[in-house]
Protein backbone atom coordinates (compact mmCIF):
# COMPACT_ATOMS: atom_id res chain seq x y z
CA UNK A 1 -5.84 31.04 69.52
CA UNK A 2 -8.44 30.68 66.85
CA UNK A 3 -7.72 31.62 63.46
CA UNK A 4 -10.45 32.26 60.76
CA UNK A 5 -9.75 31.59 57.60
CA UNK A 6 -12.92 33.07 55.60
CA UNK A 7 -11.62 36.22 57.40
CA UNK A 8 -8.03 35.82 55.84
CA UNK A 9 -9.83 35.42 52.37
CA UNK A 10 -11.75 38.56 52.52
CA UNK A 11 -8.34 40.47 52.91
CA UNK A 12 -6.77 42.25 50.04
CA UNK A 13 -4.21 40.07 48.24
CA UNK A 14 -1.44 42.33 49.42
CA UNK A 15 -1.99 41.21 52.93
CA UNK A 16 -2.72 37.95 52.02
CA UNK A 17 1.03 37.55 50.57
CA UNK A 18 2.39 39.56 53.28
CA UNK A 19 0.52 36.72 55.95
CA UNK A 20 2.23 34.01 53.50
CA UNK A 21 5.39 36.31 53.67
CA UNK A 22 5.55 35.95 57.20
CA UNK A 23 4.59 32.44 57.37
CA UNK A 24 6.80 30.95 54.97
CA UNK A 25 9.71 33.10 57.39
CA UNK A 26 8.42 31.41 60.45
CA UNK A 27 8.50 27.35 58.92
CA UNK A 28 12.26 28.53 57.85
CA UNK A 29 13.48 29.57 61.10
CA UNK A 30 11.41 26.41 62.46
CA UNK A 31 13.17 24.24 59.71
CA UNK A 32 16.64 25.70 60.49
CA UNK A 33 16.13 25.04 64.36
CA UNK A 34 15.84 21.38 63.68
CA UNK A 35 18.61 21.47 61.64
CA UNK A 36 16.35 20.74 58.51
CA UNK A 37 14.98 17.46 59.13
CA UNK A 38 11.02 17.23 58.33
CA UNK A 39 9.04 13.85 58.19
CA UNK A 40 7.70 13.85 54.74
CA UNK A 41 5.09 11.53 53.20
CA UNK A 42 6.50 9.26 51.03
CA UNK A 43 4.46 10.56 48.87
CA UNK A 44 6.04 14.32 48.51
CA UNK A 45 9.14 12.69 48.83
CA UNK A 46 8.68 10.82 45.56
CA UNK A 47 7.03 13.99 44.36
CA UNK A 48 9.81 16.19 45.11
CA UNK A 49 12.62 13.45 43.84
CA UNK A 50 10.54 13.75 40.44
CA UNK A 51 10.58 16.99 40.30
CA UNK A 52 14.61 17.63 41.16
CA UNK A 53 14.80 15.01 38.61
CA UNK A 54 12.81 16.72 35.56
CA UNK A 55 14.73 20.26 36.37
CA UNK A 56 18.06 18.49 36.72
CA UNK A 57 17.58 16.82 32.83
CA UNK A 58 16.21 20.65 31.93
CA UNK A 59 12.76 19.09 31.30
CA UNK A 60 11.32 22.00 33.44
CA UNK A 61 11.69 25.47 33.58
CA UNK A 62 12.91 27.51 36.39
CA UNK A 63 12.09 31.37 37.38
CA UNK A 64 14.70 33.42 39.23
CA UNK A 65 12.50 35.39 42.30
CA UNK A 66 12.33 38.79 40.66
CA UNK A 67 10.28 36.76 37.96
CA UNK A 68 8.32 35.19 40.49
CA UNK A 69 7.71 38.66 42.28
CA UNK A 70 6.92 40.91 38.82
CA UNK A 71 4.78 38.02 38.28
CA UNK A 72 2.63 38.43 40.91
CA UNK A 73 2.52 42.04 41.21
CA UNK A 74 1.38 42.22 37.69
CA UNK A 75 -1.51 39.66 38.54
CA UNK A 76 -2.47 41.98 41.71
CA UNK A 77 -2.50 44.76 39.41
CA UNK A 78 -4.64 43.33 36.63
CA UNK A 79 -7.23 41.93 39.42
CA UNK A 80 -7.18 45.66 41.00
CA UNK A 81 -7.62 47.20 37.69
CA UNK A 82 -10.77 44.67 36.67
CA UNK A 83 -12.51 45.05 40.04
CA UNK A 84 -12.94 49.15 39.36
């Protein structure tokens, strides 16, 4: 099967979250088949360590999901209001 990605662009951001939506549900269900275990670069790895590292000290700032999710809808709202 051929996907097109210029054709995925031209969608309307809704269904361009609700194709990452679904996406990001299929990986998980992938990831919790093989019981979590993913061969990462050791370059994310380091990335990620660094990053676990900065939140763990508090030296980064962390958003619950419903901040994440007002977040976005007010950015889909704002580009739908400045494309009339």
């Amino acid at each position: 099967m051929s996907i097109n990605i210029d054709d995925i662009k031209k969608l309307p951001n809704e269904e361009k979250l609700k194709i990452i939506d679904e996406l990001w549900e299929s990986i998980e269900a992938e990831w919790e088949n093989h019981g979590g275990q993913q061969n990462e670069s050791p370059e994310v790895s380091s990335m990620l360590e660094e990053r676990l590292s900065e939140y763990e000290k508090g030296e980064t700032k962390s958003y619950s999901w419903e901040e994440v999710e007002e977040r976005i809808k007010k950015n889909l709202e704002q580009q739908k209001n400045e494309k009339k």
